[in-house]
N, C-alpha and C. Protein backbone atom coordinates (compact mmCIF):
# COMPACT_ATOMS: atom_id res chain seq x y z
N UNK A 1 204.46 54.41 186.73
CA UNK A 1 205.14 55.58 187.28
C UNK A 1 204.14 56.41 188.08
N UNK A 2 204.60 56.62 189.35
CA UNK A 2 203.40 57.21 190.25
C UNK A 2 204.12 59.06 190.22
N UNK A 3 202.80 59.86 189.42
CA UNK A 3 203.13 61.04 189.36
C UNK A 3 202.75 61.98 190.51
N UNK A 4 203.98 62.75 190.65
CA UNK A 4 204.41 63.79 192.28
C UNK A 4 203.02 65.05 191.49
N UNK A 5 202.18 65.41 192.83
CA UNK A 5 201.95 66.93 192.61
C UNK A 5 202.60 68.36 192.39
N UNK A 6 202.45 68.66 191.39
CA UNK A 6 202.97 69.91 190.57
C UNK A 6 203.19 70.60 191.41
N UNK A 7 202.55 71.50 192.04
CA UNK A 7 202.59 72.40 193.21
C UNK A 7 202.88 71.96 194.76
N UNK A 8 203.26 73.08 194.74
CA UNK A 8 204.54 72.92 196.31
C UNK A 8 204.52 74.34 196.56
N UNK A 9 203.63 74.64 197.93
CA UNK A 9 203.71 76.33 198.46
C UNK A 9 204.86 76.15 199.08
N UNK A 10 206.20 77.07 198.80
CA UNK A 10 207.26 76.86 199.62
C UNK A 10 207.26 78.39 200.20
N UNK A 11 205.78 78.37 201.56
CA UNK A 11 205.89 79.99 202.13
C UNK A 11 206.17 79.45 203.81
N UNK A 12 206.58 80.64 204.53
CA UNK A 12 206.71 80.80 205.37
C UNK A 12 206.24 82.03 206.19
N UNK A 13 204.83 81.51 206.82
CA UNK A 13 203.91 82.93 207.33
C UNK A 13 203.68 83.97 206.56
N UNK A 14 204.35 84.89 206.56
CA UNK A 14 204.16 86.24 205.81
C UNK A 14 205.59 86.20 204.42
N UNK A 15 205.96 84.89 204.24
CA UNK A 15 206.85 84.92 203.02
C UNK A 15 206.13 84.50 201.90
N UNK A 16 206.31 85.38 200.62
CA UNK A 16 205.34 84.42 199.13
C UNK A 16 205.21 83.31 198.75
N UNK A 17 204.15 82.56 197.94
CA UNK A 17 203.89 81.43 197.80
C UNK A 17 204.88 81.73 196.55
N UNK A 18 205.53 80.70 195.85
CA UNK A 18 206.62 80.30 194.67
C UNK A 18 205.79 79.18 193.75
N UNK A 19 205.61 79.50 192.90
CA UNK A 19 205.60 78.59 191.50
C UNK A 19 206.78 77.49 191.47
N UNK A 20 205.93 76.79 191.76
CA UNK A 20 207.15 75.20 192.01
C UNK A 20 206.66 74.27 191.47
N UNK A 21 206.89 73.22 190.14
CA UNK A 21 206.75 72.66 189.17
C UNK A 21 207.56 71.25 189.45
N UNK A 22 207.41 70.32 190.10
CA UNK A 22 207.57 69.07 190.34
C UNK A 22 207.72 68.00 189.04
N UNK A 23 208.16 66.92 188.97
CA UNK A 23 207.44 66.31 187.92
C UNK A 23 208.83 64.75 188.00
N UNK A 24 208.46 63.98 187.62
CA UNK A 24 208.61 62.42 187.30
C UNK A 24 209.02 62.47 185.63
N UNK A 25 210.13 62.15 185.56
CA UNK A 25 210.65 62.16 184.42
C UNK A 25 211.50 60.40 184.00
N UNK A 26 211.01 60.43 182.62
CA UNK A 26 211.67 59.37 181.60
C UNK A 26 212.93 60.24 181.05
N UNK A 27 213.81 59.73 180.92
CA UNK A 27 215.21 59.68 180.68
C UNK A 27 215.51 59.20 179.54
N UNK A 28 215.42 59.75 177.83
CA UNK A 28 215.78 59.37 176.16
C UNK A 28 217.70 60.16 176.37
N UNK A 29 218.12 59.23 175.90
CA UNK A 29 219.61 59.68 175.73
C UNK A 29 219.64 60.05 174.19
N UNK A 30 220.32 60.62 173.68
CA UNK A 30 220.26 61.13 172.41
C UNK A 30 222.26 61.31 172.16
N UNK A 31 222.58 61.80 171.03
CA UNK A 31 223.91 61.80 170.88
C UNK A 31 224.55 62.89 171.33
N UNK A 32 223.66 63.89 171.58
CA UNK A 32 224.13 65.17 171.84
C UNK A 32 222.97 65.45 172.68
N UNK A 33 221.89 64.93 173.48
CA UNK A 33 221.47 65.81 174.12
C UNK A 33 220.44 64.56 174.77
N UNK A 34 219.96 65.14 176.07
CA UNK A 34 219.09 64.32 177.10
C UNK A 34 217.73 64.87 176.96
N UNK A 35 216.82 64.33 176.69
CA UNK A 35 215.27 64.39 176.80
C UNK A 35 214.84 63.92 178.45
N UNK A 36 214.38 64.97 178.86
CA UNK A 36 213.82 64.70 180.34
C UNK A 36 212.20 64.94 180.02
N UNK A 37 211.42 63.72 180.08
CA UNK A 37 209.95 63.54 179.47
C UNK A 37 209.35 63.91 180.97
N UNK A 38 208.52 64.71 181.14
CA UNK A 38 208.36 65.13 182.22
C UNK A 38 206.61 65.12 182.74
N UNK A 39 205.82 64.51 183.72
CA UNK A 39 204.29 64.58 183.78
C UNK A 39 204.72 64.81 185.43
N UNK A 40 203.32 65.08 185.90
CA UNK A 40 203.05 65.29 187.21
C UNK A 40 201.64 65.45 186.80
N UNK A 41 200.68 65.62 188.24
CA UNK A 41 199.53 65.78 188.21
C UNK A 41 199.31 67.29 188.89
N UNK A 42 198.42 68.34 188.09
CA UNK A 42 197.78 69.38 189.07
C UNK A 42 196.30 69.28 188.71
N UNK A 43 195.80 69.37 189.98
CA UNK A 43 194.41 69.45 190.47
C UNK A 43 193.80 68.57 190.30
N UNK A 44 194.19 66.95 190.36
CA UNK A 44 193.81 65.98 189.41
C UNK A 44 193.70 65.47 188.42
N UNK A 45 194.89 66.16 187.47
CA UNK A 45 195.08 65.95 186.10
C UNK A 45 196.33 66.07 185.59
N UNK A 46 196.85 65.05 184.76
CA UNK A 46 198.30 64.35 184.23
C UNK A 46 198.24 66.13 183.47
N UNK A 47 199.71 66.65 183.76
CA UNK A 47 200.20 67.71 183.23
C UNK A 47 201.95 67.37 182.45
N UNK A 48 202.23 68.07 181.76
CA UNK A 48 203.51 67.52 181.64
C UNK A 48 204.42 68.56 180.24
N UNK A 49 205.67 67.92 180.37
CA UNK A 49 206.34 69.50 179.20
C UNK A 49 207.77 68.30 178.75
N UNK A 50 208.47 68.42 178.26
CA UNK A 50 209.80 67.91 177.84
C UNK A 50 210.89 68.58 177.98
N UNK A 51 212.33 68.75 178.50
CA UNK A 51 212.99 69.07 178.56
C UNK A 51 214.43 68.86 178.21
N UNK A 52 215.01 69.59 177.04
CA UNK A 52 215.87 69.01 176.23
C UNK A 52 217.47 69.51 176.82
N UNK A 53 218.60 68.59 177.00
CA UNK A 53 219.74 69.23 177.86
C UNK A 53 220.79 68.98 177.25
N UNK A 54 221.69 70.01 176.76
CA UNK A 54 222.55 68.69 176.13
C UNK A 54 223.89 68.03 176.52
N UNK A 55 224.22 67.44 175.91
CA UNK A 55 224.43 65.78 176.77
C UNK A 55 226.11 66.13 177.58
N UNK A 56 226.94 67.15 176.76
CA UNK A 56 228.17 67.45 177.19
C UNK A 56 228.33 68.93 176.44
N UNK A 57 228.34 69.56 177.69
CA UNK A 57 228.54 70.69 177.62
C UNK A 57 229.63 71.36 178.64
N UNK A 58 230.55 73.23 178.69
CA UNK A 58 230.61 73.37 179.36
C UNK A 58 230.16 74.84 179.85
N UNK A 59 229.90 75.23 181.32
CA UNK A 59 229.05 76.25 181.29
C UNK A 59 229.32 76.92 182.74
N UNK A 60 229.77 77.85 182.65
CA UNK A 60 230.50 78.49 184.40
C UNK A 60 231.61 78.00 184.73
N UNK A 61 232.31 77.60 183.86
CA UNK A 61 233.74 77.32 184.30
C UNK A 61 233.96 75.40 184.72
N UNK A 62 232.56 75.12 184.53
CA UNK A 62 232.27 73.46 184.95
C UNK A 62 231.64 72.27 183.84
N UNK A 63 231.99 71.48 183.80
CA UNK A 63 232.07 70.53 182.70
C UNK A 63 230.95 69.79 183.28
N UNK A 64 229.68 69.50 182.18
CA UNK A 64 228.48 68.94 182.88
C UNK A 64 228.12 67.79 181.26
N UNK A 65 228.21 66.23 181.55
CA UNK A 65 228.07 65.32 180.39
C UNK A 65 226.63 64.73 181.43
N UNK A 66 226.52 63.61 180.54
CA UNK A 66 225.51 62.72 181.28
C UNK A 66 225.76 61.54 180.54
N UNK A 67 226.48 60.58 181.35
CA UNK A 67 226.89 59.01 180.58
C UNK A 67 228.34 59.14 180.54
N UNK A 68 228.50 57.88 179.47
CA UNK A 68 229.92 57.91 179.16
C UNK A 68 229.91 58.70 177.83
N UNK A 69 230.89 58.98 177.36
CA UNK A 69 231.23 60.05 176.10
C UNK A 69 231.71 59.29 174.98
N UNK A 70 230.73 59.34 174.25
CA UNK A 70 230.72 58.53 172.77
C UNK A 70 231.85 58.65 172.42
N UNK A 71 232.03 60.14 171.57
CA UNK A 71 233.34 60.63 171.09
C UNK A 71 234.06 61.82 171.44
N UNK A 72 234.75 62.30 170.54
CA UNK A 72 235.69 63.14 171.81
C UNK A 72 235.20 64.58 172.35
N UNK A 73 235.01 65.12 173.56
CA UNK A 73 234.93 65.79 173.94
C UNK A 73 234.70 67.39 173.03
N UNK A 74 235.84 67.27 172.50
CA UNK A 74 236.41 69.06 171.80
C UNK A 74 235.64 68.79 170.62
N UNK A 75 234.63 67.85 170.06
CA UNK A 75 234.41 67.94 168.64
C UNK A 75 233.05 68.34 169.20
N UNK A 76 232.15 68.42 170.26
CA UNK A 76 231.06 68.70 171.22
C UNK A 76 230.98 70.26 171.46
N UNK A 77 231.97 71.04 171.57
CA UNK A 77 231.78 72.20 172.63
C UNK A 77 231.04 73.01 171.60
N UNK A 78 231.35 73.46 170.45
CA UNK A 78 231.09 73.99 169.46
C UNK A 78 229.53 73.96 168.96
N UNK A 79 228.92 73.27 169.76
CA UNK A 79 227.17 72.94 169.19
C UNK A 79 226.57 73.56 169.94
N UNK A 80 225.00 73.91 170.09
CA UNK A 80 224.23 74.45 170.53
C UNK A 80 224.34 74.17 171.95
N UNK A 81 224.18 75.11 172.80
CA UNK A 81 223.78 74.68 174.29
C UNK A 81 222.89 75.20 175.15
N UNK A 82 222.31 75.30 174.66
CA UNK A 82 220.59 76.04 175.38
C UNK A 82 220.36 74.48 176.01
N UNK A 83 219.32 75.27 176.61
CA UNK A 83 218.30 74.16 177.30
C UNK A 83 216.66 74.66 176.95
N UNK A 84 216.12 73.76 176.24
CA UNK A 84 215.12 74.02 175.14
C UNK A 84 213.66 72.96 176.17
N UNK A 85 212.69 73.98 176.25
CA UNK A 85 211.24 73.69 176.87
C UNK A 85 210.42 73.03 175.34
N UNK A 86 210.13 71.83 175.60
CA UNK A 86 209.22 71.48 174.36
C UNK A 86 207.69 70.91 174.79
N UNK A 87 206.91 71.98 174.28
CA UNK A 87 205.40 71.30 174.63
C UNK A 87 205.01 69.76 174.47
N UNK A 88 203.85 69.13 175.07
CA UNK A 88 203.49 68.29 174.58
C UNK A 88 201.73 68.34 174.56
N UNK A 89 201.58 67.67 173.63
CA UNK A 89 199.75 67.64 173.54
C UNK A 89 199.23 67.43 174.75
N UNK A 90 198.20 67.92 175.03
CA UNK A 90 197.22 67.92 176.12
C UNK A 90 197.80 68.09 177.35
N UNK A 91 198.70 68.12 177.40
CA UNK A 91 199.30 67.64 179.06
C UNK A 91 199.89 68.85 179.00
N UNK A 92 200.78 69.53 178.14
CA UNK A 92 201.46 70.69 177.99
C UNK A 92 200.72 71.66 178.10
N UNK A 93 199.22 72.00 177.35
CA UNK A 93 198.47 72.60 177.67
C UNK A 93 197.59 72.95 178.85
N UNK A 94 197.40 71.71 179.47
CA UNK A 94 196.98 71.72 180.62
C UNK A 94 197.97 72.86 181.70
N UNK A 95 199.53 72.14 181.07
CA UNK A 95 200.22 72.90 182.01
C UNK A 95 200.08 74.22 181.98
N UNK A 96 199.98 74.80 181.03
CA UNK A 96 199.65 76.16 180.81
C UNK A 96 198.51 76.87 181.57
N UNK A 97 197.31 76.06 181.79
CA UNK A 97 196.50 76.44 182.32
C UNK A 97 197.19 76.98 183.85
N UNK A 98 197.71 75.94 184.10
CA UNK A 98 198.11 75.88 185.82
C UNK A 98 198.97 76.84 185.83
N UNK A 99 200.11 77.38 184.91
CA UNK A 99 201.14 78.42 185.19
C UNK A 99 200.58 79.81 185.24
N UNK A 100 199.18 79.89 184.33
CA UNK A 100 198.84 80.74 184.32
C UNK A 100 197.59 81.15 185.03
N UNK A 101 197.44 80.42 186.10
CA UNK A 101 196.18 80.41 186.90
C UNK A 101 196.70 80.68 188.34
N UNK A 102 198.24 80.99 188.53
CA UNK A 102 198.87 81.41 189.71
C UNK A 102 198.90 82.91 189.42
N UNK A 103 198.62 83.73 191.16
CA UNK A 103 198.12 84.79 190.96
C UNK A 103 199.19 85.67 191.41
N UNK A 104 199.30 86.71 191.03
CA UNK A 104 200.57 87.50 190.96
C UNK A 104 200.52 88.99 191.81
N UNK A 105 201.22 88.36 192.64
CA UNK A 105 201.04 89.63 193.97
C UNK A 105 202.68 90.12 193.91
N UNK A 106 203.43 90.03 193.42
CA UNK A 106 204.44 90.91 193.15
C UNK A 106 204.95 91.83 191.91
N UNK A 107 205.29 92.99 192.16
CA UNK A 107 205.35 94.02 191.23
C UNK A 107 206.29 93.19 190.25
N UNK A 108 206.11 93.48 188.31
CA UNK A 108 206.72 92.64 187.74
C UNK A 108 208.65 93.53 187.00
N UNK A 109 209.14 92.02 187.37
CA UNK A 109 210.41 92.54 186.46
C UNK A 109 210.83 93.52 186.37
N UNK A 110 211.76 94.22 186.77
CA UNK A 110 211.76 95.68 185.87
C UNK A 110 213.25 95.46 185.85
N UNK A 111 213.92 96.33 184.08
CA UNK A 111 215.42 96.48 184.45
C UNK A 111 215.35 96.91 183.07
N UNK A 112 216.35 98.67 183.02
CA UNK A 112 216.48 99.09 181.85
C UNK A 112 217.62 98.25 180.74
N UNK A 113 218.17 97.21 181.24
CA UNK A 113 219.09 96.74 180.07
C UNK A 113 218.22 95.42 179.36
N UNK A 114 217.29 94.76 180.09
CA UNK A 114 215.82 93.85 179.49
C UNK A 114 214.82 94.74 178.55
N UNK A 115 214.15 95.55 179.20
CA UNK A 115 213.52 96.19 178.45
C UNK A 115 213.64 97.07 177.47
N UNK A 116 215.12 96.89 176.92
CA UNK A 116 215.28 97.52 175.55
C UNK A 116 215.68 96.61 174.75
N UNK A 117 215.41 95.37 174.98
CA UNK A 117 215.71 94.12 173.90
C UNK A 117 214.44 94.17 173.17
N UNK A 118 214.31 93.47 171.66
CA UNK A 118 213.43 93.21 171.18
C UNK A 118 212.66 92.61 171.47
N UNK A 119 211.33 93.34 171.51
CA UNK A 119 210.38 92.30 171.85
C UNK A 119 209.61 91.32 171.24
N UNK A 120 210.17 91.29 169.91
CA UNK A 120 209.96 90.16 168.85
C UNK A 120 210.32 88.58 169.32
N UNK A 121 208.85 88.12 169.45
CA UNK A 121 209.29 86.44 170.00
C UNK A 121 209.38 85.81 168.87
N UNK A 122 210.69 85.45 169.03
CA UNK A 122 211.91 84.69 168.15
C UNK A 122 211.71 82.46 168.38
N UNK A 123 210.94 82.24 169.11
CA UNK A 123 210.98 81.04 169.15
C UNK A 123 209.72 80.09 168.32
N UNK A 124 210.58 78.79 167.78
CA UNK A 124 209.49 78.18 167.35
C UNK A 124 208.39 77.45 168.36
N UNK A 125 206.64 77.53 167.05
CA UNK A 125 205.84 77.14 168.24
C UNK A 125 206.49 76.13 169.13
N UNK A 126 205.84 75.84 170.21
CA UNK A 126 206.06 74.74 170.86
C UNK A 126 207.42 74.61 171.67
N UNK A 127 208.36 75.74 171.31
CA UNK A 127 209.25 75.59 172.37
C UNK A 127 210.16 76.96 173.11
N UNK A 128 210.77 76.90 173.88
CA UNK A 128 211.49 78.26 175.00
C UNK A 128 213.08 78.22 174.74
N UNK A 129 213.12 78.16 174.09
CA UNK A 129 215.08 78.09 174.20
C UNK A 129 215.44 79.26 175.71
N UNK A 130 217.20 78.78 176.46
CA UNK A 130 217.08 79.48 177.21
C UNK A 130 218.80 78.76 177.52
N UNK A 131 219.61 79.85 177.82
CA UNK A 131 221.07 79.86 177.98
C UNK A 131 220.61 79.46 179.45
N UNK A 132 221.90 78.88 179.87
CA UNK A 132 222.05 78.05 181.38
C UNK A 132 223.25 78.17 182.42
N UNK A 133 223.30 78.31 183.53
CA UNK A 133 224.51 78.60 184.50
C UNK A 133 224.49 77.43 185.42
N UNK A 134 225.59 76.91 185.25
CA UNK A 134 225.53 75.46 186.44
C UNK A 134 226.05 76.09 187.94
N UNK A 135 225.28 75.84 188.87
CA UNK A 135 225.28 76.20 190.20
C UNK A 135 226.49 75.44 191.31
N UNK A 136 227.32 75.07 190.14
CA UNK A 136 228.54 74.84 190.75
C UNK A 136 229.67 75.38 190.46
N UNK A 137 231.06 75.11 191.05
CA UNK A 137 232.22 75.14 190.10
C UNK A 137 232.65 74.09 189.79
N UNK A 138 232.13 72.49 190.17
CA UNK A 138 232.40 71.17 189.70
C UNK A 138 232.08 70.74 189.12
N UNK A 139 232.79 69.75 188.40
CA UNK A 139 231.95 68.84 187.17
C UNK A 139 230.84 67.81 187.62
N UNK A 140 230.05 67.91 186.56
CA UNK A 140 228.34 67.20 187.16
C UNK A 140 228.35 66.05 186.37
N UNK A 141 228.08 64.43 186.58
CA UNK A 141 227.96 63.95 185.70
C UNK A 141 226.48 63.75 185.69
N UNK A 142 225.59 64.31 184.97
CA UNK A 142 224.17 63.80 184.76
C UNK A 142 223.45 63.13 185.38
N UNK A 143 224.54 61.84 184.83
CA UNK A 143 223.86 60.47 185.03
C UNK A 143 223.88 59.97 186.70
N UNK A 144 224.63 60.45 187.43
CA UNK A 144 225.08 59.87 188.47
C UNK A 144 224.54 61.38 189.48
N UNK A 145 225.15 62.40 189.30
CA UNK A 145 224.40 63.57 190.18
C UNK A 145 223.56 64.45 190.00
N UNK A 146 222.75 64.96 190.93
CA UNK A 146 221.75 66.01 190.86
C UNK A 146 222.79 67.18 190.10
N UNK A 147 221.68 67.42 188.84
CA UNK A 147 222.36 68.57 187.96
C UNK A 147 222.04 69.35 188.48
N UNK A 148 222.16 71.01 188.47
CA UNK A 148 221.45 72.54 189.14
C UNK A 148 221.36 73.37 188.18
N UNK A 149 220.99 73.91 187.61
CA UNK A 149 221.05 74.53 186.38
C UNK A 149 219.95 75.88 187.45
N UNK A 150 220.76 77.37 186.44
CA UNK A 150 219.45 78.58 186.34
C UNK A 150 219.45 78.82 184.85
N UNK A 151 218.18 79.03 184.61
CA UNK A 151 217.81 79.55 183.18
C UNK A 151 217.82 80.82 183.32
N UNK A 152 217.67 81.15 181.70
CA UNK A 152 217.86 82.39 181.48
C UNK A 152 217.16 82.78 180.18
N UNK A 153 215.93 83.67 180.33
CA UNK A 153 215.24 83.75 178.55
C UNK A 153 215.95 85.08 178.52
N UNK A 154 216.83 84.73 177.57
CA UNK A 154 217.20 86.12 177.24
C UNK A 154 216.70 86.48 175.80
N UNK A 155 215.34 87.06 176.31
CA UNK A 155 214.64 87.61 175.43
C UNK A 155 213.50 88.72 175.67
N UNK A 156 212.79 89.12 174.95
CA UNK A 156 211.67 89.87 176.03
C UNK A 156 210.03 88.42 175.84
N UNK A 157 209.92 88.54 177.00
CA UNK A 157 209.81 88.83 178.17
C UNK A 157 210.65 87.93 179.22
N UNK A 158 211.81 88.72 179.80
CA UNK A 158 213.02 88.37 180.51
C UNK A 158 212.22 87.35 181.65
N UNK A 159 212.86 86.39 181.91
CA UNK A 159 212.58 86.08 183.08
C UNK A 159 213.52 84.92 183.35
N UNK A 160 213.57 84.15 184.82
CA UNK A 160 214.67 83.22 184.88
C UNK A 160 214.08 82.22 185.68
N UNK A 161 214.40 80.65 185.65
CA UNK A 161 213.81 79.71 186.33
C UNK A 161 214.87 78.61 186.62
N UNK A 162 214.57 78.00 187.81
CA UNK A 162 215.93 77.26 188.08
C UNK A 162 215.63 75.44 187.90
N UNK A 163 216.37 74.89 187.12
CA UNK A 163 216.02 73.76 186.55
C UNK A 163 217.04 72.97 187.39
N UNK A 164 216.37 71.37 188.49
CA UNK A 164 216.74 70.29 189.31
C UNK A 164 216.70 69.07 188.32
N UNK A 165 217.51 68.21 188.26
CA UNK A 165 217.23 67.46 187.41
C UNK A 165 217.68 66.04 188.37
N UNK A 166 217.53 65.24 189.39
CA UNK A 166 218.12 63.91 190.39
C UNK A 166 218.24 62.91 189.38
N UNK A 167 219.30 62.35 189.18
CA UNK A 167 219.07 61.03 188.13
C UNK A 167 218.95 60.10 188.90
N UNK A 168 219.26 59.61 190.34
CA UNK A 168 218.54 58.43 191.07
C UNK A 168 218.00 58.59 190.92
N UNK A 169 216.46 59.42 191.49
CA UNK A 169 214.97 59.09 191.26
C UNK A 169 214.57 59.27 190.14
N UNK A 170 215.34 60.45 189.17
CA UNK A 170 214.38 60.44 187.82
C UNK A 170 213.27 61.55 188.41
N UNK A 171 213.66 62.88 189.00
CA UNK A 171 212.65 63.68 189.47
C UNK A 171 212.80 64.62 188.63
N UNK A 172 212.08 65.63 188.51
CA UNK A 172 212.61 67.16 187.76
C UNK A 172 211.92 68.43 188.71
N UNK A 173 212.73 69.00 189.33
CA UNK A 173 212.09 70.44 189.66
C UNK A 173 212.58 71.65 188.36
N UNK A 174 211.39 72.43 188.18
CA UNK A 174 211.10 73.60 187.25
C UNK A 174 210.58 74.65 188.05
N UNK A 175 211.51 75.28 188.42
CA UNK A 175 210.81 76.50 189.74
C UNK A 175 211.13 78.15 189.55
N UNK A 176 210.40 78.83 189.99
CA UNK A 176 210.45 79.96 189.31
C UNK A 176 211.39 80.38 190.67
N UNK A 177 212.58 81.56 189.82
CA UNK A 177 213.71 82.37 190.55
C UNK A 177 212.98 82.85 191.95
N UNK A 178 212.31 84.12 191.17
CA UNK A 178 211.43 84.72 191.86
C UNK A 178 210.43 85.36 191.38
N UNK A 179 208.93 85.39 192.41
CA UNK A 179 207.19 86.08 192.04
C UNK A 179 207.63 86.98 191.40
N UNK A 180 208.65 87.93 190.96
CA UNK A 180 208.26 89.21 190.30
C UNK A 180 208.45 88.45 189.22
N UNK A 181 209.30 87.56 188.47
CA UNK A 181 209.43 86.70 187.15
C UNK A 181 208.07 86.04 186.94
N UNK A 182 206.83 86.13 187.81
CA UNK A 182 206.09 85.26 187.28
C UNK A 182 205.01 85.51 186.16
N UNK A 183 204.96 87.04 186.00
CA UNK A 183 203.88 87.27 185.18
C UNK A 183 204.82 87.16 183.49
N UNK A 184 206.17 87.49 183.56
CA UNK A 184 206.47 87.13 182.56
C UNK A 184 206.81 85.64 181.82
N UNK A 185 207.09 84.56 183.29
CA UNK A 185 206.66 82.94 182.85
C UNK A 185 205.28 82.99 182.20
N UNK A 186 204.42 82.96 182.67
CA UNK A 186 203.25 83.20 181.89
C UNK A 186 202.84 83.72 180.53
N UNK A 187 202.98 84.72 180.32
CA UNK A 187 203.08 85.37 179.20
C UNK A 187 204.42 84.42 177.99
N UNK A 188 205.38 84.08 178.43
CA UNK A 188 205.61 83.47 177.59
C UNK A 188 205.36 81.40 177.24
N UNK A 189 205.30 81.22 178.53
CA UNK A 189 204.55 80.17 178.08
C UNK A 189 202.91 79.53 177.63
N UNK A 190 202.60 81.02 177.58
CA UNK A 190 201.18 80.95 177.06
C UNK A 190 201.75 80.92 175.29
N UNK A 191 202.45 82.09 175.38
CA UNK A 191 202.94 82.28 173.74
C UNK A 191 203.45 81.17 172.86
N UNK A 192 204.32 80.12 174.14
CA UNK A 192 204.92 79.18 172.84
C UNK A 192 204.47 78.03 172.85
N UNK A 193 203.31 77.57 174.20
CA UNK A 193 202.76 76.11 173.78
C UNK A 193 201.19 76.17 173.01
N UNK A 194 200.17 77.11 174.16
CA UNK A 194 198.96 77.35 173.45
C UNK A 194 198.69 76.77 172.10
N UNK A 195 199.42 77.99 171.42
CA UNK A 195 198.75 77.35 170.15
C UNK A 195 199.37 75.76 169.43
N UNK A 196 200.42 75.42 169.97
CA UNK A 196 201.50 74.05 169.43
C UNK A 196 200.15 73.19 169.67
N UNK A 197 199.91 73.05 171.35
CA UNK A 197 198.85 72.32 171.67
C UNK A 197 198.07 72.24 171.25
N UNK A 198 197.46 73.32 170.88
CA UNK A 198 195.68 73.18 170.61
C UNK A 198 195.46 72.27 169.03
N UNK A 199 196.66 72.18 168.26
CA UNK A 199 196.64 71.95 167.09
C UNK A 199 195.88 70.45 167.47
C-alpha cells in the first residue's frame, strides 16, 4: 500500500493554510460498525489513527449503511452512533506530533453556548467520540459511495472536523472545518492519544 502525504496546503495567496489529514485506509467490516485503519506519511514518517463508523445508521434525515444489511434495519437505529477516533501505537503518536506542530494564526473558537459546557474530558484514553451530520439529503451506501460526514466534539474543547471516506480507492480525508478550530484539535488530541501511545 503506497502511503499519500498527510499534508495538503489548501491556500490561495493571502487565504490560510488548513490542516488537511490525508491517509490510505484498510477497510475491517464489523456487525455494527466499519473500522477505517488509516496511515499516511508526514515528514517522512508512517503516521496513522483508526476510525470507527457505524455500519447503518441514520443521520440528517439520510440513511447511510455500508454493505449489504445482515439483519433488519429497525433493530440497528437504537445503538450508538458516534464516530469514534482510536489511537494507534507509534504512528498515532507521531500523528500527534504533526497536529500539534501546525501553527495557529487564527483567533481561537469563541461561542457563549460551548464555553459553558463542562470542561471535564469525558473520553476514554485513546479515543474522541464525536456526533456526525451527513452532507447530504441522500442515502449513502458506504461501500459503493464517497461518504461526507462533519464532526462534532460536543464537548469542551468544542471543535468540528469534516470526515471523506471514497470506498473505490480506500482514501480517508480528516480535515479541519476551520483555523480558528485548530488550537482546540490539538489540545484535544494531545489529551486522548499521548498518553494511550506512550504506554
Amino acid at each position: 500500500m503506497t502511503l499519500p502525504p498527510i499534508q495538503n496546503h489548501m491556500s490561495d495567496q493571502d487565504i490560510l493554510d488548513w490542516m488537511d489529514m490525508f491517509f490510505a485506509a484498510r477497510v475491517r467490516v464489523y456487525r455494527n460498525r466499519v473500522d477505517l485503519i488509516c496511515e499516511a506519511m508526514a515528514d517522512d514518517r508512517p503516521v496513522g489513527i483508526c476510525i470507527s463508523i457505524p455500519r447503518y445508521w441514520s443521520v440528517s434525515g439520510a440513511t447511510i449503511k455500508q454493505g449489504k444489511l445482515l439483519r433488519p434495519f429497525k433493530r440497528l437505529l437504537g445503538r450508538d452512533n458516534r464516530v469514534v477516533l482510536h489511537g494507534r501505537p507509534e504512528l498515532t503518536f507521531r500523528l500527534v506530533e504533526w497536529v500539534c506542530n501546525w501553527s495557529i494564526d487564527e483567533p481561537q473558537y469563541q461561542e457563549g453556548w460551548a464555553e459553558k459546557w463542562d470542561p471535564t474530558w469525558r473520553h476514554p484514553p485513546g479515543r474522541i467520540s464525536f456526533s456526525a451530520a451527513h452532507l447530504s439529503d441522500q442515502p449513502c451506501d458506504a461501500a459503493k459511495r464517497v461518504l461526507k460526514l462533519k464532526l462534532f466534539h460536543e464537548s469542551a474543547p468544542y471543535f468540528e472536523l469534516f470526515l471523506n471516506f471514497d470506498p473505490t480507492t480506500n482514501t480517508v480525508s480528516l480535515n479541519e472545518k476551520d483555523p480558528e478550530f485548530r488550537q482546540a484539535t490539538q489540545v484535544a488530541f494531545a489529551k486522548a492519544f499521548q498518553q494511550e501511545v506512550a504506554k
